[in-house]
Protein backbone atom coordinates (compact mmCIF):
# COMPACT_ATOMS: atom_id res chain seq x y z
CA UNK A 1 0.00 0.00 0.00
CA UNK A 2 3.15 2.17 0.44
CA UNK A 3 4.31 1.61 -2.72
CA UNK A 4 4.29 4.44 -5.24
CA UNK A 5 1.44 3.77 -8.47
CA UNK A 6 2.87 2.71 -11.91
CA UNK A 7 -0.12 3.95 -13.79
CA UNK A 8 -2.88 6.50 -13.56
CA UNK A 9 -6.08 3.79 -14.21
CA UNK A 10 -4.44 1.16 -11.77
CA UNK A 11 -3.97 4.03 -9.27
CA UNK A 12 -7.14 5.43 -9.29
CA UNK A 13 -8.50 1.62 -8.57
CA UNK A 14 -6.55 1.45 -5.74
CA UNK A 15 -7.40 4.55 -4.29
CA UNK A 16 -11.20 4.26 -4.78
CA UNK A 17 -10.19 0.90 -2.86
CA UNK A 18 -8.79 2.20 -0.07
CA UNK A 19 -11.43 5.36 0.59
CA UNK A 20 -14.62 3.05 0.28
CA UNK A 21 -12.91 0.00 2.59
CA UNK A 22 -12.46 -2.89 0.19
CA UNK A 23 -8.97 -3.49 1.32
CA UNK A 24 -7.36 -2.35 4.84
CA UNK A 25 -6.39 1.09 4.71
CA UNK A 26 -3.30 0.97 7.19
CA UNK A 27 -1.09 -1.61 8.35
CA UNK A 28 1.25 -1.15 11.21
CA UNK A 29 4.63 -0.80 9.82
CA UNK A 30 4.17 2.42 9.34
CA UNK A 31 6.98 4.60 10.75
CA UNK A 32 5.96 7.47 12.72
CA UNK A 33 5.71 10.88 11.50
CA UNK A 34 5.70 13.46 13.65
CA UNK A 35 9.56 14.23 14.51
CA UNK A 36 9.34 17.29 12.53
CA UNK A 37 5.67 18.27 12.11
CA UNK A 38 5.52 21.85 11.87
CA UNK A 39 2.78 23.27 14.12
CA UNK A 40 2.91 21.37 17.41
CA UNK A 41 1.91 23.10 20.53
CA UNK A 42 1.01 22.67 23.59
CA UNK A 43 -3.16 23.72 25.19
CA UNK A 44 -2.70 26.62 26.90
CA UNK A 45 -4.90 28.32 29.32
CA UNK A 46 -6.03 30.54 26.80
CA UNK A 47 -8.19 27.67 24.87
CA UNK A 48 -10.15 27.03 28.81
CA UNK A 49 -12.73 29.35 27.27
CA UNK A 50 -13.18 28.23 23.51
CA UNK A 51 -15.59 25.95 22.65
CA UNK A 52 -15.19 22.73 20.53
CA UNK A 53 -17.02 22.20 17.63
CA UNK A 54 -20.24 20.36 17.95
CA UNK A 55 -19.11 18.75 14.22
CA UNK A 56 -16.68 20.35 11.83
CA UNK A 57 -15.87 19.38 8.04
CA UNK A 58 -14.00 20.14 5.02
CA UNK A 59 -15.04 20.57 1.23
CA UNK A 60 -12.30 20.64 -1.63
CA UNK A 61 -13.30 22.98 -4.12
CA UNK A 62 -10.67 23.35 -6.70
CA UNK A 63 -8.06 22.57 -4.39
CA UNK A 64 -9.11 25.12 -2.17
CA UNK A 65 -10.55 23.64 1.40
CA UNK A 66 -13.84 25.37 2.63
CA UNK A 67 -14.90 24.68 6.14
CA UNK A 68 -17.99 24.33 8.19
CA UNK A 69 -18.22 24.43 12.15
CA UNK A 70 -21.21 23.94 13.94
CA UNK A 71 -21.41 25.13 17.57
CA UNK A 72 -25.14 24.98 19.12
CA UNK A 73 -27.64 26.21 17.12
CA UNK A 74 -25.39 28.65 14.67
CA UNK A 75 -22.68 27.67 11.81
CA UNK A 76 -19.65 29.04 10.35
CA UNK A 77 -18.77 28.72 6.95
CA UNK A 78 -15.01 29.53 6.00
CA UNK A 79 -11.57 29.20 4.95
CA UNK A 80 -7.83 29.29 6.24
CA UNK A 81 -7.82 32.96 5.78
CA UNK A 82 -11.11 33.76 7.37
CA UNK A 83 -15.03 33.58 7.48
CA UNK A 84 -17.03 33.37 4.03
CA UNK A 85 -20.52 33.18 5.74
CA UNK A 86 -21.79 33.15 9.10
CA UNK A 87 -22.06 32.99 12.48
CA UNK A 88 -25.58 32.83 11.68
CA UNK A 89 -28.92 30.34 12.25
CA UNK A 90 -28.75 26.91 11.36
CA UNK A 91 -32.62 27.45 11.20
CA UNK A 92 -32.64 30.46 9.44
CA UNK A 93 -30.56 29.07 6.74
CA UNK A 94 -32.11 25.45 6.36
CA UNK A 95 -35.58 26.11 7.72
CA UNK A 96 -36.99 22.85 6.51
CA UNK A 97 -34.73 21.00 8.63
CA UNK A 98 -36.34 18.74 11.37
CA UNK A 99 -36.03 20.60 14.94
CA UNK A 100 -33.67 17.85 15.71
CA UNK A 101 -31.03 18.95 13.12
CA UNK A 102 -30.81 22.80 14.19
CA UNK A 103 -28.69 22.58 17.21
CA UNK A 104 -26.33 20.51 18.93
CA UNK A 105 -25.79 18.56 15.73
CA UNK A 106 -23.21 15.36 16.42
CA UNK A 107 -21.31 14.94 13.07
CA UNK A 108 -21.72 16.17 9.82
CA UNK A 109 -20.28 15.93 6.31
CA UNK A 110 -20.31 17.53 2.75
CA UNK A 111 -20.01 15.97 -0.76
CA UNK A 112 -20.84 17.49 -4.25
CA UNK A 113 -24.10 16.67 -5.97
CA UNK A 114 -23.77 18.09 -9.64
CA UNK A 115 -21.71 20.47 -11.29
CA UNK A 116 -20.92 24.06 -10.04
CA UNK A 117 -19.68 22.28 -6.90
CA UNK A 118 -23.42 22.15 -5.33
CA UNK A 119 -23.09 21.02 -1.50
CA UNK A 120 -24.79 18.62 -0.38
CA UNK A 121 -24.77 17.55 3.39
CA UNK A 122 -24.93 14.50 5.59
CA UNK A 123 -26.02 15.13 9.35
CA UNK A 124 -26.66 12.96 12.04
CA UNK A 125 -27.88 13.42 15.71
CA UNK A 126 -27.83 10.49 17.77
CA UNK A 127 -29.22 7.33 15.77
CA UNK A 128 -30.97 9.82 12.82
CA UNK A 129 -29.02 11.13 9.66
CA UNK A 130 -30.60 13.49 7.46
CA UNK A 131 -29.26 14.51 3.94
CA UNK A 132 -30.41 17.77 2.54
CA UNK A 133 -29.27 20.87 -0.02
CA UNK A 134 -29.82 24.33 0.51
CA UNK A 135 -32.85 23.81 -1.63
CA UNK A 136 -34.06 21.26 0.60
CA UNK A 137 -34.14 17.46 2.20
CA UNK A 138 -32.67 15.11 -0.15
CA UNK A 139 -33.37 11.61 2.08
CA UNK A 140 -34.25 11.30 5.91
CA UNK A 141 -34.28 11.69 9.07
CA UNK A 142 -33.70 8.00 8.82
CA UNK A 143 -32.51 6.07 12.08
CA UNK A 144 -28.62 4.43 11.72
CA UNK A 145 -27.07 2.02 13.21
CA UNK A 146 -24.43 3.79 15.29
CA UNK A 147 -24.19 7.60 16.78
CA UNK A 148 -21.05 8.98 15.13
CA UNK A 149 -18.87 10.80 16.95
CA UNK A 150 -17.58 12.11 13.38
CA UNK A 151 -18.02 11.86 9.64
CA UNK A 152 -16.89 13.22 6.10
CA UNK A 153 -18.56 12.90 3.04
CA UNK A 154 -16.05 13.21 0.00
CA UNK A 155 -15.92 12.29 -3.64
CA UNK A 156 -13.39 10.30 -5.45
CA UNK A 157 -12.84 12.13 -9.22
CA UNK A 158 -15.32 11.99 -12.01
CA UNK A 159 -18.08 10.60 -9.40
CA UNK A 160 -20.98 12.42 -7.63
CA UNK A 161 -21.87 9.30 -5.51
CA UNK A 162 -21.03 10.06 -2.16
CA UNK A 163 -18.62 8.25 0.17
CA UNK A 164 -18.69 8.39 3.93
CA UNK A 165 -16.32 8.13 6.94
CA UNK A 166 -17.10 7.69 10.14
CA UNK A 167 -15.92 7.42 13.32
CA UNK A 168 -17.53 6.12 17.27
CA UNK A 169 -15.10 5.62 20.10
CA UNK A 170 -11.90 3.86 19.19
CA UNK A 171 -13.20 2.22 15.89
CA UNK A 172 -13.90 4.08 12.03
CA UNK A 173 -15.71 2.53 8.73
CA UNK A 174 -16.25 3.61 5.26
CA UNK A 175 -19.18 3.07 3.39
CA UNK A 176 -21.01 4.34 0.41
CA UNK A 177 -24.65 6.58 -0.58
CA UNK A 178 -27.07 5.83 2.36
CA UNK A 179 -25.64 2.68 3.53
CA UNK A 180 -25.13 3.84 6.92
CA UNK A 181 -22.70 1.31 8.81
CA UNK A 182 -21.03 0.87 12.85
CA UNK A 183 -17.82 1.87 12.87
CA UNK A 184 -15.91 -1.66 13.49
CA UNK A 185 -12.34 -0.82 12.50
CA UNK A 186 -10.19 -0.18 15.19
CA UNK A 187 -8.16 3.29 14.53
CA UNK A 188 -4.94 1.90 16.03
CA UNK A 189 -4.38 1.16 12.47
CA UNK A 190 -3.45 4.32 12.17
CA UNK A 191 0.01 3.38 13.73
CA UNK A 192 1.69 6.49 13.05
CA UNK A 193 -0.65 9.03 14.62
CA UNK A 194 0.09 10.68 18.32
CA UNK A 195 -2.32 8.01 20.84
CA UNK A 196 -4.72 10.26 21.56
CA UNK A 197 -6.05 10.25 18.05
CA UNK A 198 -6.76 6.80 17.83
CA UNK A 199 -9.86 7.00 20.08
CA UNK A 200 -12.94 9.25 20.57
CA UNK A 201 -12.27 11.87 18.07
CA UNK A 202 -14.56 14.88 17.83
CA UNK A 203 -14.40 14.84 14.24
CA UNK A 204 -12.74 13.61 11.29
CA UNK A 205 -13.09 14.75 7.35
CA UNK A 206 -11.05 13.16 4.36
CA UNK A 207 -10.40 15.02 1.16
CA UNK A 208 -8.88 14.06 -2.18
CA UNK A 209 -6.13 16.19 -3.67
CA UNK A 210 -4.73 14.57 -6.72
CA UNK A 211 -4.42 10.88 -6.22
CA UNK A 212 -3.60 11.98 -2.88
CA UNK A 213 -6.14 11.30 0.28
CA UNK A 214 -5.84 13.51 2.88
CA UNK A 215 -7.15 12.80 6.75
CA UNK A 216 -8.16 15.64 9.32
CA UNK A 217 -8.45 14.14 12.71
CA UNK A 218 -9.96 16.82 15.32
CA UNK A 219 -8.88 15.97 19.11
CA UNK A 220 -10.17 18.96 21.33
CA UNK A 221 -8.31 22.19 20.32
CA UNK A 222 -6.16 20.24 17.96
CA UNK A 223 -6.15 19.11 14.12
CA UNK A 224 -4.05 16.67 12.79
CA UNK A 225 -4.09 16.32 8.54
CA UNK A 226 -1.96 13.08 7.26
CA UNK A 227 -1.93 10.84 4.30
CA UNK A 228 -2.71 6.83 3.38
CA UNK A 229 1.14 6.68 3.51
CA UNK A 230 1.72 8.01 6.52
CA UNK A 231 2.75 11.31 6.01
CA UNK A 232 1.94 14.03 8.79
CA UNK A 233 0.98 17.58 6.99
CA UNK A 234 0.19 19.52 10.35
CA UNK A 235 -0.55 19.18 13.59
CA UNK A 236 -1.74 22.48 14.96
CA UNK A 237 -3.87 24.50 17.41
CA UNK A 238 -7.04 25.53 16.02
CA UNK A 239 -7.36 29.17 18.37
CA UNK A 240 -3.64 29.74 16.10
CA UNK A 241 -4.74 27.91 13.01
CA UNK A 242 -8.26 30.06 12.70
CA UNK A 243 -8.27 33.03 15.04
CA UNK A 244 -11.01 34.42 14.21
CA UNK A 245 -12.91 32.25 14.86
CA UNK A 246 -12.13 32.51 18.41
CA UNK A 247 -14.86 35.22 19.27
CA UNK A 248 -17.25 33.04 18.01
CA UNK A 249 -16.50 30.05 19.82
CA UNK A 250 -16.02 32.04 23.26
CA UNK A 251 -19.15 33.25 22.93
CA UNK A 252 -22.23 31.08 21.28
């Protein structure tokens, strides 16, 4: 799995293998990456206030990574360099959403529809996940199997079927469209990553650059991105990584 691809078609395969769980994703000779990951900090005193995200994901548009947090009954749309849209209503902007999705929302994930890069959203409170567009519900609520402490939707290139990953406790899956599943897969497979993200992340979101899948794993105040090889992008503070954002979370 390490192994670099010889050709774009068999690479692609192999990928698409690896994000939708045909084949384990990590082994555990993977040799640890975080000697020199730029970023690392220690939780200061300053973070006592700051809230954590109720759920938190990542869509790649064009290469560029847009963000949504969702803290209580509000959301935050926005990028490394600062807001786009929001704090505002979760109600206000989806007001055909059951009264169950506009607050205290557990995970949540995007994935494109359609051309133009059209959002469309996976939520789920508890054992209910609801799938909607701005222009309304798609599927759902439906009940799950499993509570998720986290999930990302994401699309592998050329598809607009959605993949899902999700995490509960010290386990994660992948699965496909509305084929909700238990995580079962203990995240200790991710050998290489710091031990306290290996169980009960807040949230999680995976993205594909390239040929390249990249992992956000959200402990507390902390993000860690990596790759299926192994390779450790950042581990940082999110009150240094997106500042403002601090008002917001101090406050709702």
């Amino acid at each position: 799995m390490h192994q670099k691809h010889k050709g774009r078609h068999s690479g692609w395969r192999r990928l698409i293998a690896l994000l939708i769980g045909a084949v384990a994703v990590f082994g555990t000779g993977v040799s640890p990456a975080s000697a020199s990951v730029p970023g690392t900090s220690v939780l200061g005193a300053s973070t006592a206030a700051l809230r954590d995200f109720d759920a938190v994901t990542t869509a790649n548009e064009r290469n560029v990574w847009k963000h949504m947090a969702l803290i209580g009954s509000q959301y935050v749309i926005f990028n490394d360099r600062g807001i786009i849209e929001g704090p505002a209503s979760i109600q206000a902007k989806w007001p055909f959403l059951p009264e169950q999705f506009t607050h205290d929302v557990d995970s949540a994930g995007i994935a494109f529809s359609g051309p133009g890069f059209r959002w469309r959203h996976t939520w789920t409170k508890g054992n209910q996940a609801i799938v909607f567009e701005d222009s309304g519900i798609v599927t759902g609520p439906i009940t799950i199997s499993s509570p998720y402490d986290g999930l990302s939707d994401y699309n592998v290139p050329g598809s607009y079927l959605a993949y899902h990953m999700a995490v509960r406790g010290e386990n994660y899956v992948f699965f496909q469209g509305y084929d909700y599943q238990a995580p079962s897969r203990p995240l200790s497979y991710f050998s290489f990553l710091p031990e306290r993200f290996k169980r009960d992340l807040d949230d999680v979101s995976l993205e594909i650059e390239g040929s390249t899948a990249k992992y956000s794993f959200y402990q507390g105040n902390e993000r860690i991105i990596f790759d299926q090889n192994g390779r450790v992008f950042e581990l940082a503070n999110l009150d240094a990584k997106w500042p403002f954002l601090n008002y917001w979370r101090s406050t709702v």
